[in-house]
Protein backbone atom coordinates (compact mmCIF):
# COMPACT_ATOMS: atom_id res chain seq x y z
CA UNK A 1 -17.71 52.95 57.70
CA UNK A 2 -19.41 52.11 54.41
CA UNK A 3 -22.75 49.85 54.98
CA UNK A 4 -22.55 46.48 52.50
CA UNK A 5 -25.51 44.51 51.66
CA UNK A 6 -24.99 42.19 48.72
CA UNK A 7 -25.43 42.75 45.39
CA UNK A 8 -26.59 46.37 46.12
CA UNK A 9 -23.36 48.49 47.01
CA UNK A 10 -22.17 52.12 45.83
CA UNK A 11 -18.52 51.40 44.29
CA UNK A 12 -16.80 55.54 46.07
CA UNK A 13 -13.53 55.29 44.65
CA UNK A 14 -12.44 58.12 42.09
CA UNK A 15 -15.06 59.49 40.05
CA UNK A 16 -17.35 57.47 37.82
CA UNK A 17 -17.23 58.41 34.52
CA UNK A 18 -20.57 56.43 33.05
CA UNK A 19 -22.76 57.29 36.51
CA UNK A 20 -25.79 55.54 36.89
CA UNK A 21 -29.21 56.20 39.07
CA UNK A 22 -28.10 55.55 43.32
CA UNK A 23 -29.09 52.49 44.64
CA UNK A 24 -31.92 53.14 46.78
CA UNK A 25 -31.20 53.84 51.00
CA UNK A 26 -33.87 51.23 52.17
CA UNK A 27 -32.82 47.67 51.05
CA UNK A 28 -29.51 49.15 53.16
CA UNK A 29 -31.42 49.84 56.34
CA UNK A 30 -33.45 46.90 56.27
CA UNK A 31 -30.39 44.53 56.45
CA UNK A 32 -29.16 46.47 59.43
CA UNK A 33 -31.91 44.14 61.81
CA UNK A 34 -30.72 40.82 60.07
CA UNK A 35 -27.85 41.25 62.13
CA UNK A 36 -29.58 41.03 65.02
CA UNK A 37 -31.43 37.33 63.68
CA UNK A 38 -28.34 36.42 63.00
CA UNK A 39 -26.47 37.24 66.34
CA UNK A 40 -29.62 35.85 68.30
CA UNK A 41 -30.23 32.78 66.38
CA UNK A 42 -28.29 30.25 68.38
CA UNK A 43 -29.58 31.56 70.93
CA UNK A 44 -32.92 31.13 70.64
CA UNK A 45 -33.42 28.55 67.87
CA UNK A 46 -34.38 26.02 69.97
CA UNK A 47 -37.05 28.78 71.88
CA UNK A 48 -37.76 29.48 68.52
CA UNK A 49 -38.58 25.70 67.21
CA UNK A 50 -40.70 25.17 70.17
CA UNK A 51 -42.87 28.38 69.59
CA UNK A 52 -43.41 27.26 65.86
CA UNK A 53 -44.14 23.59 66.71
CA UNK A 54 -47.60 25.54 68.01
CA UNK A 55 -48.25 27.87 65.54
CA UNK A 56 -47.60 25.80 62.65
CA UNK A 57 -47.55 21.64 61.46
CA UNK A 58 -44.62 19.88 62.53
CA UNK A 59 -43.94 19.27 59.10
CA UNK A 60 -43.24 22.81 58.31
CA UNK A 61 -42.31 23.65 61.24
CA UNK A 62 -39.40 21.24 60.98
CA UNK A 63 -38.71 22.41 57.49
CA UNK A 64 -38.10 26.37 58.51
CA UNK A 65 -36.02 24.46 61.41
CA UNK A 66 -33.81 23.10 58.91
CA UNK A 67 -33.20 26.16 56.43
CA UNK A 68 -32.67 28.25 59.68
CA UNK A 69 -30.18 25.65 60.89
CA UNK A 70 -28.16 25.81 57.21
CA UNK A 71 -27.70 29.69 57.73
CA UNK A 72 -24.03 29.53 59.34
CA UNK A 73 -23.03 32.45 58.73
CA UNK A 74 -24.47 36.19 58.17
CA UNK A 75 -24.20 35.92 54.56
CA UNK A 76 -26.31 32.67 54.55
CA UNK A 77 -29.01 34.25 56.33
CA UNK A 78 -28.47 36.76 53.75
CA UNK A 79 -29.19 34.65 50.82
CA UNK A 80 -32.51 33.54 52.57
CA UNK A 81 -33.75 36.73 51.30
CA UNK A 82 -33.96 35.69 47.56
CA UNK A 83 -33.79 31.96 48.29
CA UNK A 84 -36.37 29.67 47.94
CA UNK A 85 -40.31 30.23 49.57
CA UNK A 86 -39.48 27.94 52.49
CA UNK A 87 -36.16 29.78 53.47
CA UNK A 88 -38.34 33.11 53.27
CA UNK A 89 -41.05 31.78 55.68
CA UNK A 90 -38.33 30.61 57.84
CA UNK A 91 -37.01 33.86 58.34
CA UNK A 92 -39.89 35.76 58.74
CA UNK A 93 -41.00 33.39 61.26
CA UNK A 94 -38.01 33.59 63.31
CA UNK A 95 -38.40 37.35 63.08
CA UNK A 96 -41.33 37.31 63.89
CA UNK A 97 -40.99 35.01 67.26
CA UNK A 98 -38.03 37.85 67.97
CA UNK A 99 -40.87 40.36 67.83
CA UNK A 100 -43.08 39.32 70.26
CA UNK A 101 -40.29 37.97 72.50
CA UNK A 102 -39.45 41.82 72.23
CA UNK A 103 -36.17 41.22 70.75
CA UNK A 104 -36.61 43.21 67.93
CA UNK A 105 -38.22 46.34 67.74
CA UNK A 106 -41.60 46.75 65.91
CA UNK A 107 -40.07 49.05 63.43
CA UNK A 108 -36.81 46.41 62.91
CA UNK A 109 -39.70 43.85 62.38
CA UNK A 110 -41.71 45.87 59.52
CA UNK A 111 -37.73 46.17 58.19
CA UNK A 112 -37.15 42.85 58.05
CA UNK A 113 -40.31 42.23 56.32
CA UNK A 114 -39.71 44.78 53.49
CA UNK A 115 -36.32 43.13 53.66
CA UNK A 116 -37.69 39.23 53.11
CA UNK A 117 -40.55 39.82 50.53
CA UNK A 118 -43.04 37.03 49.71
CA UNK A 119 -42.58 36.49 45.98
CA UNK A 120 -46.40 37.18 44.29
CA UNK A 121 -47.59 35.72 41.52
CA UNK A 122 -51.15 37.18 40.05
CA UNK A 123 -51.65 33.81 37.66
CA UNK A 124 -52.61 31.84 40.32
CA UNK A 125 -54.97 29.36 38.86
CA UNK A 126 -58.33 29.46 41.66
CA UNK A 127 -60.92 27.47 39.32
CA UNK A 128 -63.32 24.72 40.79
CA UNK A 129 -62.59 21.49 38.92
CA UNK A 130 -65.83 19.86 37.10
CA UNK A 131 -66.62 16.75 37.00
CA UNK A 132 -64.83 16.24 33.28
CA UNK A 133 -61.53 17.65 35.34
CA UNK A 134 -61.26 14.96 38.53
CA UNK A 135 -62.27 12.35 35.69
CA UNK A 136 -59.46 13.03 33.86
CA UNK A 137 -56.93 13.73 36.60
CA UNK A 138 -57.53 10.24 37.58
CA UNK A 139 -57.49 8.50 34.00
CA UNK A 140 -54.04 10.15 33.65
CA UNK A 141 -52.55 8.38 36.73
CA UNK A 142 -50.88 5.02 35.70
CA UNK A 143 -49.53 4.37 38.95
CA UNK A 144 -51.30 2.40 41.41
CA UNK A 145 -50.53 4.27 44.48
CA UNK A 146 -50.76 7.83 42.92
CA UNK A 147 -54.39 6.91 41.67
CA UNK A 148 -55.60 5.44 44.85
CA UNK A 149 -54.44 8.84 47.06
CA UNK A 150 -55.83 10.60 44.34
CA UNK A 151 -59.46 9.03 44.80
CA UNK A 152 -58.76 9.43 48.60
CA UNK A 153 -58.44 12.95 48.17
CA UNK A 154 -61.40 13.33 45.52
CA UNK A 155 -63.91 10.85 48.51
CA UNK A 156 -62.74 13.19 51.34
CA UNK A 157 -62.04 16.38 50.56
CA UNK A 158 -58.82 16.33 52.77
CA UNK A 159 -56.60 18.72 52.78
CA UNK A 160 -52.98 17.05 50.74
CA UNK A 161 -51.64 16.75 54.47
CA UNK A 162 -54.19 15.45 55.74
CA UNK A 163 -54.71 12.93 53.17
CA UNK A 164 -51.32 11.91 53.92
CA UNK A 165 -52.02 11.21 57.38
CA UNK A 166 -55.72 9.72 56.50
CA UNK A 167 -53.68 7.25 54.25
CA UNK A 168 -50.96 6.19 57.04
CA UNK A 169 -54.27 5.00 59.14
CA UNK A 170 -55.89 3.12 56.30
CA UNK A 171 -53.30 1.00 55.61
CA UNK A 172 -53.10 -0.35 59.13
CA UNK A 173 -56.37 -1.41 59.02
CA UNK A 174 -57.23 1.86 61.40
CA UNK A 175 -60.64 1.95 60.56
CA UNK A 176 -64.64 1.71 60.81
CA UNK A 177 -66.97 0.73 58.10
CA UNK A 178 -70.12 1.15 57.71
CA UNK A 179 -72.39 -0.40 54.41
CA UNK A 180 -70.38 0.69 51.25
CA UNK A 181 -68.38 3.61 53.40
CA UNK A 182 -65.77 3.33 56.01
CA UNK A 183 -64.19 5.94 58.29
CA UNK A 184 -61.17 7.14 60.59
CA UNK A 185 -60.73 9.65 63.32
CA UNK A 186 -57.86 12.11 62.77
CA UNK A 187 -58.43 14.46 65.91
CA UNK A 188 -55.49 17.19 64.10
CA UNK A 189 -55.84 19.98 65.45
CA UNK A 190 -53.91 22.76 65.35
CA UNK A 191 -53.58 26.91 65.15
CA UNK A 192 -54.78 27.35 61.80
CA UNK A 193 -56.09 23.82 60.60
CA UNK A 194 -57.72 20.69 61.35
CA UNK A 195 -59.19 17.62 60.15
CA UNK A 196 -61.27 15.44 62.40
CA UNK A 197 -62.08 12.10 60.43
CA UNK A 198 -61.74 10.66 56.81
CA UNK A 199 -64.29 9.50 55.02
CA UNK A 200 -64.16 7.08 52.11
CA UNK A 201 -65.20 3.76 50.27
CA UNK A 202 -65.06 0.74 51.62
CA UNK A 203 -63.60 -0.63 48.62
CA UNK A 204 -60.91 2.44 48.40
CA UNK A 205 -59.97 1.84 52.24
CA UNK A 206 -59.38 -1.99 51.95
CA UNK A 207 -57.87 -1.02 48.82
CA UNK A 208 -54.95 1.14 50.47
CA UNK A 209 -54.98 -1.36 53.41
CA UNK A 210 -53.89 -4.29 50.90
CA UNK A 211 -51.01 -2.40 49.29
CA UNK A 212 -50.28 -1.28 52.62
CA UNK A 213 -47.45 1.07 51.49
CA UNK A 214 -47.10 4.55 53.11
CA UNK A 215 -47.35 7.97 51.41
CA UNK A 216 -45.01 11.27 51.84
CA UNK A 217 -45.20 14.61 51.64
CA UNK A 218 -42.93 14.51 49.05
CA UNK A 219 -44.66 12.02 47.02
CA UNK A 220 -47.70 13.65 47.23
CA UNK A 221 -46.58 16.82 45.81
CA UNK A 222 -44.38 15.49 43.22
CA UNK A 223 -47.56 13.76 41.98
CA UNK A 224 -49.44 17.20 41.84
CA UNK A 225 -46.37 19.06 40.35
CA UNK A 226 -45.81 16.12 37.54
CA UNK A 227 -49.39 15.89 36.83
CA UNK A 228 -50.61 19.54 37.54
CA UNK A 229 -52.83 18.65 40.04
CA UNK A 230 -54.25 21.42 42.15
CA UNK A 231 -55.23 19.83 45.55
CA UNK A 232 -57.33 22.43 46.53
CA UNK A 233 -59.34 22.54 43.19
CA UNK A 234 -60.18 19.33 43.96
CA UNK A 235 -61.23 20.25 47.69
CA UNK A 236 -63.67 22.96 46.31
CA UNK A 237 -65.14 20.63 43.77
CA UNK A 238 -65.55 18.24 46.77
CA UNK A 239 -67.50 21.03 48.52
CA UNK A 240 -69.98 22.03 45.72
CA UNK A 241 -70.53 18.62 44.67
CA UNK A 242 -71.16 18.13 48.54
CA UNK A 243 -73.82 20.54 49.13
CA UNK A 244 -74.88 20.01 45.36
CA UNK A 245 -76.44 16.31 46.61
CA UNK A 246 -77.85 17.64 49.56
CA UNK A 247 -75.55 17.74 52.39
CA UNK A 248 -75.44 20.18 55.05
CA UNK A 249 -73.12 22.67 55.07
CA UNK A 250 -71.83 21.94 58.29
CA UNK A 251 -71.87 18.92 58.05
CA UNK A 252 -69.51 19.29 55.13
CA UNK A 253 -67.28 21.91 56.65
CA UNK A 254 -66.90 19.15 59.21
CA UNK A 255 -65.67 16.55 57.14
CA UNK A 256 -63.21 18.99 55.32
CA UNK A 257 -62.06 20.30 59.04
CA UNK A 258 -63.42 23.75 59.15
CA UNK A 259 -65.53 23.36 61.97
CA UNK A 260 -64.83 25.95 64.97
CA UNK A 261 -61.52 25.83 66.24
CA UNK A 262 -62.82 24.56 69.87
CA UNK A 263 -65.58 21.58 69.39
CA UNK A 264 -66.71 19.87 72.09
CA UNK A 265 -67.33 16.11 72.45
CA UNK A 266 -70.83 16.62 71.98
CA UNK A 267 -70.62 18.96 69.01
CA UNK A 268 -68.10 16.26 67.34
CA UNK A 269 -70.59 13.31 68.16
CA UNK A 270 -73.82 14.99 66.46
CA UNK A 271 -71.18 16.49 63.41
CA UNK A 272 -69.75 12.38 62.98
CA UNK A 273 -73.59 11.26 63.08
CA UNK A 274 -74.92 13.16 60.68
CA UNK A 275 -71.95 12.64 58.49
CA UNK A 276 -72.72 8.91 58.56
CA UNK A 277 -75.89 9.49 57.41
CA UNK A 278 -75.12 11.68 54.93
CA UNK A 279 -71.81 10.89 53.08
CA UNK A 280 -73.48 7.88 51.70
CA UNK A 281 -74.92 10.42 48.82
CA UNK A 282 -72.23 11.86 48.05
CA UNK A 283 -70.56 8.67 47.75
CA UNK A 284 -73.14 7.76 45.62
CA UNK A 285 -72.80 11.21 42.96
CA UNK A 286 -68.92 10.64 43.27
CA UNK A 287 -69.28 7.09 42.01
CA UNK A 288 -71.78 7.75 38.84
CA UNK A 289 -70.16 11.23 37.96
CA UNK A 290 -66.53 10.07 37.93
CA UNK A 291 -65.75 6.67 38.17
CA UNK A 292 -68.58 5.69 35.75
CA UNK A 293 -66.38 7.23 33.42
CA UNK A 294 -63.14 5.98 34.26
């Protein structure tokens, strides 16, 4: 029986009189161990969504839940292959939560993966932003809302989900201040990421408090895609400013949640004191090197 795999088939019947090049064998064998996703995946979706609730955010995690989910039949899961970077992750995911449920081979796994390629790009713009670059990032935003986020991300150094979630406790008032600075405890902590407690202004905190509207994922990156913002550009620019005024670099990777994956209570307490004493600076160098200039 001839093998099929979409848009890559040899056409056998009578001879071809304007023959071109084979298509190649291995794009054939590697949809052979889709099948098996496919006639697994009821099966063990809901396994499956547990198992990524730990090894990723919900957010995403509920995300690759819902493109898995859409794939009703074979040739839907089949179309994940090319479809968009979410419905790729997805299904390398699920393979690979087949794999080490020893569902699927290790060689049908390394298939699969040739299979469901992560689309490259070597343009990838990596630069730290200056100072010149956060200044005009925020002169550009008109709206109220995207401009205060904005500053929350450029006084934390937050990761854009994090942010989010920093923001959501600011505007219920869920938070310390201390002088010309206030604070909240996050406490996220998960496989790969974390972020412990948000620092800001007192001004900016009260700020998002008295608008006391919420911010989405979505909003938050449809502000960076409209406006070309690159989140984590502004994250590095946080760091070097950081240790450019003087603060330690632990106490930095602290505040931007790369601490060690298990901190103790004691560990956090010295990491949040020395923070209070030393974000004040770098509150300081944020307000005369950008907002001056606003």
């Amino acid at each position: 029986m001839m093998k099929l795999c979409p848009a890559k088939f040899l056409w056998r019947a009578g001879r071809d009189l304007n023959p071109r090049p084979s298509a190649p064998e291995a794009p054939f064998d590697d949809c052979e161990p889709l099948k098996r996703l496919f006639l697994e995946k009821e099966r063990l979706l809901s396994k499956w969504a547990i198992w990524a609730e730990k090894q990723l955010t919900k957010r995403v995690a509920r995300a690759y839940l819902n493109a898995l989910t859409k794939a009703q039949t074979f040739n839907d899961l089949l179309q994940m292959r090319e479809g968009s970077k979410t419905q790729r992750l997805a299904l390398r995911s699920f393979a690979k939560y087949t794999y080490e449920s020893r569902i699927i081979t290790k060689e049908e796994y390394e298939a699969i993966k040739r299979c469901v390629k992560l689309k490259r790009t070597n343009n990838i713009d990596t630069r730290v932003y200056s100072d010149e670059d956060i200044t005009n990032i925020l002169r550009q935003l008109t709206n109220k809302k995207h401009h205060l986020f904005l500053r929350l991300v450029v006084e934390s150094g937050l990761r854009r989900s994090h942010a989010i979630s920093a923001w959501n406790k600011l505007r219920k008032g869920e938070y310390t201040t201390m002088g010309e600075f206030a604070y909240t405890e996050l406490n996220i902590r998960n496989k790969t990421k974390q972020a412990f407690v948000c620092f800001c202004s007192k001004e900016l905190a009260d700020a998002i408090y008295k608008m006391n509207e919420p911010v989405s994922y979505n909003i938050a990156e449809n502000v960076g895609k409209r406006q070309r913002i690159l989140y984590n550009g502004i994250r590095k620019w946080w760091y070097t400013t950081a240790l450019d005024v003087g603060m330690d670099s632990n106490v930095a990777d602290f505040l931007q949640g790369r601490a060690p994956t298990s901190i103790g209570a004691r560990h956090y307490l010295d990491a949040l004191r020395l923070a209070k004493k030393q974000y004040p600076k770098l509150l300081q160098a944020i307000k005369e090197r950008i907002y001056s200039n606003l």
